[in-house]
C-alpha atoms as a PDB file:
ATOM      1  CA  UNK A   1      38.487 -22.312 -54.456  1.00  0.00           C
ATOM      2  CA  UNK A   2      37.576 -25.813 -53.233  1.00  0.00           C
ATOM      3  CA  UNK A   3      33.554 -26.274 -52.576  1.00  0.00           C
ATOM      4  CA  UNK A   4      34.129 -28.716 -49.661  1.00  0.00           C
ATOM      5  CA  UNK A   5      36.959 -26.654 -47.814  1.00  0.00           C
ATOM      6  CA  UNK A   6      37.337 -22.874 -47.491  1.00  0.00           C
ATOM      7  CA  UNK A   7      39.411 -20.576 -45.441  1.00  0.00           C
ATOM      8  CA  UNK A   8      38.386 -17.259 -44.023  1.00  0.00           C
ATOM      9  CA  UNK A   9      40.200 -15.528 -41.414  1.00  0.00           C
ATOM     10  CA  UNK A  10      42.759 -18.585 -40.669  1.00  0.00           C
ATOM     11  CA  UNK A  11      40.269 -20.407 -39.818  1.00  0.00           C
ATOM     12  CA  UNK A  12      39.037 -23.973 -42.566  1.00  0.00           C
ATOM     13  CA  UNK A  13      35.521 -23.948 -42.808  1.00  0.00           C
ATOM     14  CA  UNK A  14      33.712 -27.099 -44.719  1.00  0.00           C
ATOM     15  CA  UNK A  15      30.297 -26.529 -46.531  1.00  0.00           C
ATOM     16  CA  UNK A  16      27.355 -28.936 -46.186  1.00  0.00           C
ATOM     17  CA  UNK A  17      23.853 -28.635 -47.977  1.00  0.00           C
ATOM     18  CA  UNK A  18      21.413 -28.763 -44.905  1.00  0.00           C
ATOM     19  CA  UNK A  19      17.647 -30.843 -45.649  1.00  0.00           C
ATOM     20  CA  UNK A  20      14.555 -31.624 -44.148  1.00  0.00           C
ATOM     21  CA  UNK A  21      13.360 -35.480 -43.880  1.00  0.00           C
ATOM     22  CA  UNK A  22      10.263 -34.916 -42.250  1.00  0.00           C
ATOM     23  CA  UNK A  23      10.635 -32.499 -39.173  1.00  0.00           C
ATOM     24  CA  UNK A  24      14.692 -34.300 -38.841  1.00  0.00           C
ATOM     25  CA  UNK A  25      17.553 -31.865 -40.846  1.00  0.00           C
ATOM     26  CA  UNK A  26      20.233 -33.240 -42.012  1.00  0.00           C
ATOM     27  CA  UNK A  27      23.846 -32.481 -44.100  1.00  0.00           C
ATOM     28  CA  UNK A  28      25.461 -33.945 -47.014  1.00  0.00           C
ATOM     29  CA  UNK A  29      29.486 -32.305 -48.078  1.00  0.00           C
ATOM     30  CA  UNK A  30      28.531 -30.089 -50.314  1.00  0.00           C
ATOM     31  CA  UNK A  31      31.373 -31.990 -52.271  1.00  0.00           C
ATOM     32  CA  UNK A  32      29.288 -34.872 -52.858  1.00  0.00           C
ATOM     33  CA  UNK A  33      26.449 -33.072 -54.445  1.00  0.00           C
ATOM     34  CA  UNK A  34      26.125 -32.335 -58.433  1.00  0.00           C
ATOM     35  CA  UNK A  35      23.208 -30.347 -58.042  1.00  0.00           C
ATOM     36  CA  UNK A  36      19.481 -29.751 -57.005  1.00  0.00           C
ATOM     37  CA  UNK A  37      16.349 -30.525 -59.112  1.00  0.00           C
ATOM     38  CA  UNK A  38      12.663 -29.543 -58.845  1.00  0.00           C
ATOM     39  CA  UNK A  39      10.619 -33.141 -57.874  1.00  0.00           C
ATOM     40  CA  UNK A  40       9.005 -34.373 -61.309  1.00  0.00           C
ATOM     41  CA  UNK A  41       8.168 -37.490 -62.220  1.00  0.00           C
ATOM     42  CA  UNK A  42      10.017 -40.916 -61.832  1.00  0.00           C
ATOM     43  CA  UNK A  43       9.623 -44.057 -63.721  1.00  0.00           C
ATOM     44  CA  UNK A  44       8.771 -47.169 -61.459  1.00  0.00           C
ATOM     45  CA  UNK A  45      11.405 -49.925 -61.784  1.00  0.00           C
ATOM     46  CA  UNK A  46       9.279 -53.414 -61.116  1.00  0.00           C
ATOM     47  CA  UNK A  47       9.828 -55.525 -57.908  1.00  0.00           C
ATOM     48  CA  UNK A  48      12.399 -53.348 -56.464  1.00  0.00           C
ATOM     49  CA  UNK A  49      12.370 -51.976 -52.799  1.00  0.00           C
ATOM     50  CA  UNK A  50      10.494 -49.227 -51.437  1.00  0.00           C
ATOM     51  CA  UNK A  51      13.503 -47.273 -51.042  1.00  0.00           C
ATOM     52  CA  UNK A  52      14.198 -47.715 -54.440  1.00  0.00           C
ATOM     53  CA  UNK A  53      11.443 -45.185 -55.622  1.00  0.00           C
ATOM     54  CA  UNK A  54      12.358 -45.288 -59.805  1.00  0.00           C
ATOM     55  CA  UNK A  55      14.584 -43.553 -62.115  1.00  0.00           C
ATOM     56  CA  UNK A  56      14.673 -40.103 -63.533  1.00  0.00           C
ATOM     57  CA  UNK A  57      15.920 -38.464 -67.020  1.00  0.00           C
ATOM     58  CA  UNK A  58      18.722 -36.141 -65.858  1.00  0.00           C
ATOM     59  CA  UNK A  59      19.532 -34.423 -69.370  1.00  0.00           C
ATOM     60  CA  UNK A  60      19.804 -37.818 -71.239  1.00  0.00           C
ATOM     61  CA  UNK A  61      21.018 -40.217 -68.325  1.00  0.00           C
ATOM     62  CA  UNK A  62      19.179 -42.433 -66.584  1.00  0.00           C
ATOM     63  CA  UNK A  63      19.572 -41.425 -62.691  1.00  0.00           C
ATOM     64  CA  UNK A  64      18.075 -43.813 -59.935  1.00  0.00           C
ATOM     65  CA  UNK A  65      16.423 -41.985 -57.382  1.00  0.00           C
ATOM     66  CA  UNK A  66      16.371 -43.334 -53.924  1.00  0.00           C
ATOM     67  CA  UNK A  67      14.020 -41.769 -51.244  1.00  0.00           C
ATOM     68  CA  UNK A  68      16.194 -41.523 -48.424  1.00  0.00           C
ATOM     69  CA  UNK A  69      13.117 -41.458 -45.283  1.00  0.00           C
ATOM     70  CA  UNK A  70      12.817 -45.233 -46.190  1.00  0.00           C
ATOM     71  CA  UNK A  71      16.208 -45.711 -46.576  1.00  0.00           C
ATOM     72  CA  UNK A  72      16.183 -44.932 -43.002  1.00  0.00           C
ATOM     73  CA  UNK A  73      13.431 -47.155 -41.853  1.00  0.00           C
ATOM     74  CA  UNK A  74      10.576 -44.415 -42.192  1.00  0.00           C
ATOM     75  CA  UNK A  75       7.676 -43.828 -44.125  1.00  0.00           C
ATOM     76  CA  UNK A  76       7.613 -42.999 -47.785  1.00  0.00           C
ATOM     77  CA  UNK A  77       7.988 -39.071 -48.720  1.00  0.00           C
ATOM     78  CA  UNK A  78       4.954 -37.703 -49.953  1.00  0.00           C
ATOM     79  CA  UNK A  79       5.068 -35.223 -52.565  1.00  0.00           C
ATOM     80  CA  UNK A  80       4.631 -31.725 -51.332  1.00  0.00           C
ATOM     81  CA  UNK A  81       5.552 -28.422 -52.833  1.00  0.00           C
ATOM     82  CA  UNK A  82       9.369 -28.246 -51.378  1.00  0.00           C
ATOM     83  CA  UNK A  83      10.030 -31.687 -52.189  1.00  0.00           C
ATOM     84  CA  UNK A  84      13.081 -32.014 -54.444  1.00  0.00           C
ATOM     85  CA  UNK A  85      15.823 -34.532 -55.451  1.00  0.00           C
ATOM     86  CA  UNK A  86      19.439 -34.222 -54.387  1.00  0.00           C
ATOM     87  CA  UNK A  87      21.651 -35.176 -57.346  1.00  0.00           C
ATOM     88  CA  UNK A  88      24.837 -36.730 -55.517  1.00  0.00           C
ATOM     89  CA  UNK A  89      27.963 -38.293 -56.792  1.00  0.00           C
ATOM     90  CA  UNK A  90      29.145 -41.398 -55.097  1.00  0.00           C
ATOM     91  CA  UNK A  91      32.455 -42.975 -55.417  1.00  0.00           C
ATOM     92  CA  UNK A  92      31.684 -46.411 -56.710  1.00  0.00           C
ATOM     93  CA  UNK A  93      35.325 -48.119 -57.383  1.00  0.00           C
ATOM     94  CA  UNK A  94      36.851 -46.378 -60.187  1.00  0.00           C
ATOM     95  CA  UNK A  95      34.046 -44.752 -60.883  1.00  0.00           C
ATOM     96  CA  UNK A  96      32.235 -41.348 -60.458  1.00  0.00           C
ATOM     97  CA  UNK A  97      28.172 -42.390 -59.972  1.00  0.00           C
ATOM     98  CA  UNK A  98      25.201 -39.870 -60.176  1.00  0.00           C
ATOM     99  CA  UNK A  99      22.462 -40.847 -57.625  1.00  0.00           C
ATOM    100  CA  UNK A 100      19.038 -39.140 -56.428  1.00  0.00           C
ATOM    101  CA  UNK A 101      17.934 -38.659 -53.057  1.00  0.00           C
ATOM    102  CA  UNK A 102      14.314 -37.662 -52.358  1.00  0.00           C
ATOM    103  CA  UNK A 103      14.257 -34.994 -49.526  1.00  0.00           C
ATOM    104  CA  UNK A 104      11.057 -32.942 -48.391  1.00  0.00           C
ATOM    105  CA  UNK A 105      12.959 -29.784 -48.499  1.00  0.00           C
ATOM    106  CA  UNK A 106      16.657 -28.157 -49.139  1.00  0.00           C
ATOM    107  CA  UNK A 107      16.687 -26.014 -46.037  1.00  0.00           C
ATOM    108  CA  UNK A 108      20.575 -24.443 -46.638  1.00  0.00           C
ATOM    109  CA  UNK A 109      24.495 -24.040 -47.300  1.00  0.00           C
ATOM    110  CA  UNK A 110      26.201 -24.168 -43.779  1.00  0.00           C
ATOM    111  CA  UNK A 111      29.726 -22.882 -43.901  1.00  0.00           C
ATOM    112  CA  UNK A 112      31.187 -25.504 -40.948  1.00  0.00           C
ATOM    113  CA  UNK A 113      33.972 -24.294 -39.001  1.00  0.00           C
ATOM    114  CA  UNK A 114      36.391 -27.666 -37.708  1.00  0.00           C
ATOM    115  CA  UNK A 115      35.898 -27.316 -34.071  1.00  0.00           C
ATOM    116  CA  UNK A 116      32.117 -27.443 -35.200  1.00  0.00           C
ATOM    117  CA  UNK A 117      32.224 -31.110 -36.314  1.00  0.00           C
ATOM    118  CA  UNK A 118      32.238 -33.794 -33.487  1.00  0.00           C
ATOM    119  CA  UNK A 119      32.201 -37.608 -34.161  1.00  0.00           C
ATOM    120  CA  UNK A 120      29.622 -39.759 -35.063  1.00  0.00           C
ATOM    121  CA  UNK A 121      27.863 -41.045 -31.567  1.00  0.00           C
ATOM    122  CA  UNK A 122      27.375 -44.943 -31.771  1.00  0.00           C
ATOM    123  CA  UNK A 123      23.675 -44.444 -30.434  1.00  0.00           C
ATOM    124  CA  UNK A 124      20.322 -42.836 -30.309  1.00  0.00           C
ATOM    125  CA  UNK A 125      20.448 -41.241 -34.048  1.00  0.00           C
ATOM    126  CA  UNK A 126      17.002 -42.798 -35.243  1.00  0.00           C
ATOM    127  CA  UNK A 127      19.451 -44.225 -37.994  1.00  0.00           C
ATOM    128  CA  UNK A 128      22.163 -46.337 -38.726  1.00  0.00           C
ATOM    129  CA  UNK A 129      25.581 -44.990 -36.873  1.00  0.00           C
ATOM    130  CA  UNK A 130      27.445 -46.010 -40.128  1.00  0.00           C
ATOM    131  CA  UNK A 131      25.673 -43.899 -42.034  1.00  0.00           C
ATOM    132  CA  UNK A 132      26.946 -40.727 -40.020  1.00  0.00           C
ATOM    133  CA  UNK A 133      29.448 -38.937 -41.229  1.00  0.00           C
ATOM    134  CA  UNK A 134      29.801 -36.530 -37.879  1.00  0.00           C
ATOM    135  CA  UNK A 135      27.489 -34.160 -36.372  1.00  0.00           C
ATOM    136  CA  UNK A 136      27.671 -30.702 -37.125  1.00  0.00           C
ATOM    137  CA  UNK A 137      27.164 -28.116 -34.023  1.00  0.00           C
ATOM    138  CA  UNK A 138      25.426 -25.484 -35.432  1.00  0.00           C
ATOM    139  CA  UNK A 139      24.072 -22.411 -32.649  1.00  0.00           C
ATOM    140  CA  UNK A 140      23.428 -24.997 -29.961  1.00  0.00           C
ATOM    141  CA  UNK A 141      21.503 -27.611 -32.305  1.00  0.00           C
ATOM    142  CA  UNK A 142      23.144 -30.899 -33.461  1.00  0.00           C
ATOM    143  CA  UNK A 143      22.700 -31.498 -37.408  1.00  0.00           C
ATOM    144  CA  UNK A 144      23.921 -35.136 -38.583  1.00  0.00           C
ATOM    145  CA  UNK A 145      26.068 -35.437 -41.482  1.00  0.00           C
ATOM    146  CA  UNK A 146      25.632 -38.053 -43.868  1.00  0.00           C
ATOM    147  CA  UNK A 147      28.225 -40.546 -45.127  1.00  0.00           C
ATOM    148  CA  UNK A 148      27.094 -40.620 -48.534  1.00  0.00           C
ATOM    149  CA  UNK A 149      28.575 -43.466 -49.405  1.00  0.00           C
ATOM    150  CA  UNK A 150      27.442 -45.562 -46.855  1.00  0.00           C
ATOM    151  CA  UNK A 151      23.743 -44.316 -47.181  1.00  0.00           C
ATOM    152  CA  UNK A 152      24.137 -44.575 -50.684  1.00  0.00           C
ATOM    153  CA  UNK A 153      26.281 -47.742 -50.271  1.00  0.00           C
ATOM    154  CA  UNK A 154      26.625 -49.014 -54.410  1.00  0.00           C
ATOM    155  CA  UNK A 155      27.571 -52.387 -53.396  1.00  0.00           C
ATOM    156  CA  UNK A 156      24.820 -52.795 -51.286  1.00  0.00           C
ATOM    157  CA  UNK A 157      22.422 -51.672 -53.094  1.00  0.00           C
ATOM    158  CA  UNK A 158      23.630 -53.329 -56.119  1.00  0.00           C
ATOM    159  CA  UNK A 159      23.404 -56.459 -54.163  1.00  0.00           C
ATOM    160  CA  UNK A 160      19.814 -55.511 -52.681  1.00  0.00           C
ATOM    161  CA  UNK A 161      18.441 -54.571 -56.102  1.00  0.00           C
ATOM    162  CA  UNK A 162      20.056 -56.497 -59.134  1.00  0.00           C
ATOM    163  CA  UNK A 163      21.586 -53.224 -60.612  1.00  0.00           C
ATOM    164  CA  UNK A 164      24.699 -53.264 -62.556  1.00  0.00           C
ATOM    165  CA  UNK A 165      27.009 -50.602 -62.918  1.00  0.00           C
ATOM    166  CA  UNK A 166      27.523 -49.416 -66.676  1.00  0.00           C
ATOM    167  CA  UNK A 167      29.906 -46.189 -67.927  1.00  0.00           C
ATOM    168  CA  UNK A 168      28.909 -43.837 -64.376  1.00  0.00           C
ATOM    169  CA  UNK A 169      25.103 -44.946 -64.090  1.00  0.00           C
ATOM    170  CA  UNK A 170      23.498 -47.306 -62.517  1.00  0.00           C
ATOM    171  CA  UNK A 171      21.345 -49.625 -64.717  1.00  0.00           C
ATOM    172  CA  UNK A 172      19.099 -52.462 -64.188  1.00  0.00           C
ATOM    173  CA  UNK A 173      20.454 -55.843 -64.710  1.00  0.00           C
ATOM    174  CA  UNK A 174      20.282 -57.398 -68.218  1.00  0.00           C
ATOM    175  CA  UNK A 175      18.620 -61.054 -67.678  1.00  0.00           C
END
C-alpha cells in the first residue's frame, strides 16, 4: 500500500508527519520523508548561512541539515529534549536527495481525508506562500503543509551556499 495515499471506506486519505517549530505545527507528505532521527551532533560547515546549521553522518553519508525556524525568518532552534531531525528526500533533477530538517518536536501521523486539504492562501502564513503546499483542516484547526521542495528548494540553496550536487548528496563545493 502506498505511504502517501490510502483508501478506507471509499474514501483517499493522504498521510502527513505533523511537527512543532516553536508553538507553530506543521506537515510534510509523509512521502517525502526517509525517516526520523534522535538530534546529535552536527559538524559546522564555515561561512555558510544560519539556516544552514552543518552536516550529519547518516550511516556513512554525509546529510546537510537545515534548521527549518530560520529558514522561515525565525530564530535559531535551541536544543531541547524533543528536538529531532527530519530526514527528507527531495527531488533534485534526476536525482533522489537526502536532506535534514531541524524541528523542536515530531508531534504525529495525520491520515488526511481530500475534502480536508484546501489551497494554499496567498497571505498571513508567517512564511513564504510558495512554500505551502495546502492547509490541512484538521478538527477545526488549520495545519500548513509544506512544499518540500520549495522549502528545501536544491537550486536555491545550491546557489545560496556553494554546494554541489554529487551521486544523491549534497556536498560542499571543491575550490
Amino acid at each position: 500500500m502506498d505511504k502517501k495515499n490510502t483508501e478506507e471506506n471509499g474514501v483517499a486519505t493522504k498521510q502527513f508527519l505533523t511537527f512543532y517549530i516553536g508553538e507553530e505545527l506543521f506537515a510534510i507528505a509523509v512521502g517525502d520523508i526517509r525517516e526520523v532521527i534522535e538530534y546529535g551532533r552536527l559538524t559546522d560547515v564555515p561561512m555558510m548561512p544560519a539556516f544552514l546549521r552543518g552536516v550529519t553522518n547518516l550511516r556513512g553519508s554525509v546529510i546537510p541539515v537545515l534548521d527549518l525556524s530560520v529558514r522561515f525568518g525565525r530564530a535559531v532552534t535551541q536544543e531541547k529534549k524533543r528536538t529531532c531531525i527530519v530526514i527528507v528526500e527531495v527531488q533534485h533533477e534526476a536525482q533522489l536527495l537526502v536532506i535534514g530538517v531541524i524541528v523542536d518536536a515530531v508531534n504525529s501521523v495525520v491520515a488526511v481525508e481530500d475534502n480536508q486539504i484546501e489551497d494554499r492562501p496567498s497571505f498571513g502564513a508567517n512564511i513564504r506562500s510558495d512554500f505551502i503546499q495546502a492547509m490541512l483542516n484538521i478538527k477545526d484547526r488549520f495545519i500548513i503543509a509544506l512544499d518540500v521542495e520549495k522549502v528545501l528548494s536544491v537550486d536555491e540553496i545550491v546557489d545560496l551556499v556553494g554546494l554541489s550536487v554529487n551521486d544523491g548528496r549534497m556536498m560542499a563545493a571543491k575550490e
